[in-house]
Protein backbone atom coordinates (compact mmCIF):
# COMPACT_ATOMS: atom_id res chain seq x y z
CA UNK A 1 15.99 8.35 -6.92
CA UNK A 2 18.82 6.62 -5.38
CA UNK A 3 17.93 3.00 -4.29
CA UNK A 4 18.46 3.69 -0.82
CA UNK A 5 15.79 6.50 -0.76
CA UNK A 6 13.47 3.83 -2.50
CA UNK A 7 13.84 1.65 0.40
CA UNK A 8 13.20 4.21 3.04
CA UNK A 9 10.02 5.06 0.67
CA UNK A 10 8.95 1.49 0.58
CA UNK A 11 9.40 1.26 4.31
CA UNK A 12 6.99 4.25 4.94
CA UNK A 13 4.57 3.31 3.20
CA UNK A 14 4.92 -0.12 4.33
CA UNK A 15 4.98 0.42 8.02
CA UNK A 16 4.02 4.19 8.41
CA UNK A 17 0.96 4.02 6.35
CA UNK A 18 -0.38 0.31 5.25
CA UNK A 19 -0.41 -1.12 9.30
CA UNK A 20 -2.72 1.95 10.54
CA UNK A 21 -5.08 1.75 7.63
CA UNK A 22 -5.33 -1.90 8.09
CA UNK A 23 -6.45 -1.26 11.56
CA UNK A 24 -8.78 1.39 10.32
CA UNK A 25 -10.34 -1.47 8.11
CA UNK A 26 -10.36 -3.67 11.06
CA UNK A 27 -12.01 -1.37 13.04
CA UNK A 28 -14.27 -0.43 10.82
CA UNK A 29 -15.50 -3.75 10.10
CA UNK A 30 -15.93 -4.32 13.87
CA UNK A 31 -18.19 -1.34 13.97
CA UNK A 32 -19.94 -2.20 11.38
CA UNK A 33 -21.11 -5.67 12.91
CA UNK A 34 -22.10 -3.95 16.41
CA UNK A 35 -24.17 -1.53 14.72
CA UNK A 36 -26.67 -4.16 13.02
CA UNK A 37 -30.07 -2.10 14.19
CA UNK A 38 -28.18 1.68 13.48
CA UNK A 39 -28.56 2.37 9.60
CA UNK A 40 -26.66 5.62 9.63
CA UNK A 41 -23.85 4.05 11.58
CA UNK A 42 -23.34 0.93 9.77
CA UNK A 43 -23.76 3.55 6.57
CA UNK A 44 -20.67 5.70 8.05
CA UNK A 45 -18.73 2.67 8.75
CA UNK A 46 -19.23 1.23 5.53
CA UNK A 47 -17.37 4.51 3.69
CA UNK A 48 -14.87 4.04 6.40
CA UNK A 49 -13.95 1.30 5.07
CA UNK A 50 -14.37 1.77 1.33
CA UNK A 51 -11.89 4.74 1.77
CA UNK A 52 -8.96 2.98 3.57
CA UNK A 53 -9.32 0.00 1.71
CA UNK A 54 -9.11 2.44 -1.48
CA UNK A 55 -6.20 3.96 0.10
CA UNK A 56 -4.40 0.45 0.91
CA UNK A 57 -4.91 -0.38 -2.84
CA UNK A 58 -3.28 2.88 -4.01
CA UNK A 59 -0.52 2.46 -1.18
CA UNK A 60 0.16 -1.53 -2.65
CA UNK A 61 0.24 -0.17 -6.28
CA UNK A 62 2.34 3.34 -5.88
CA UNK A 63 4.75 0.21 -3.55
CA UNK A 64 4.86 -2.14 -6.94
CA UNK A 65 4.86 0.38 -9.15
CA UNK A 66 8.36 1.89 -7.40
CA UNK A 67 10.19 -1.36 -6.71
CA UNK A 68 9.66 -2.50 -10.50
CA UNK A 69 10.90 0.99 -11.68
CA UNK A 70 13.95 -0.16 -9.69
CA UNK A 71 14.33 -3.38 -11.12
CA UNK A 72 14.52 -2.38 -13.76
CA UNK A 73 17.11 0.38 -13.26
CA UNK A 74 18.83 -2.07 -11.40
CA UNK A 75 18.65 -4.72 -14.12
CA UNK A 76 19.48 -1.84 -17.17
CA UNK A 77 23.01 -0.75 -15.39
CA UNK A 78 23.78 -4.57 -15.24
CA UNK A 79 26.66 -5.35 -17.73
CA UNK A 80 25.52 -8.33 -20.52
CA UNK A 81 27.03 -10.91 -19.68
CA UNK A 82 26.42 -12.70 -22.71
CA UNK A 83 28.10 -9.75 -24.91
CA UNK A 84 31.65 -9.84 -23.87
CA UNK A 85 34.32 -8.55 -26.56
């Protein structure tokens, strides 16, 4: 992958996915505190949140996973600098 199409990867997921399922989260946990007396709703609002935080932690770790395959590209086509002939 070129590092340009990294970037615009990075930015999606960034932007396009992380900010909506950290106001799913958000949400969630507001839910979750108005529905102290309803078991089955606090229940439902619980998974919400299990699965989007889930989802955040697979979004962070496909993100860091991608930028340090790109470092290190980025760092292998660097010429040595301490072998010059």
């Amino acid at each position: 992958m070129e590092p340009l199409v990294n970037r615009e990867l990075v930015d999606c997921f960034s932007h396009g996915i992380r900010t909506p399922l950290n106001s799913i989260i958000g949400f969630a946990e507001l839910l979750k505190a108005e529905l102290d007396n309803n078991d089955t709703g606090k229940h439902y609002s619980q998974q919400i949140e299990q699965s989007a935080v889930k989802l955040l932690e697979f979004c962070d770790s496909f993100i860091i996973q991608l930028e340090e395959k790109e470092l290190l590209k980025y760092e292998t086509n660097q010429p040595d600098k301490n072998r010059e002939a």
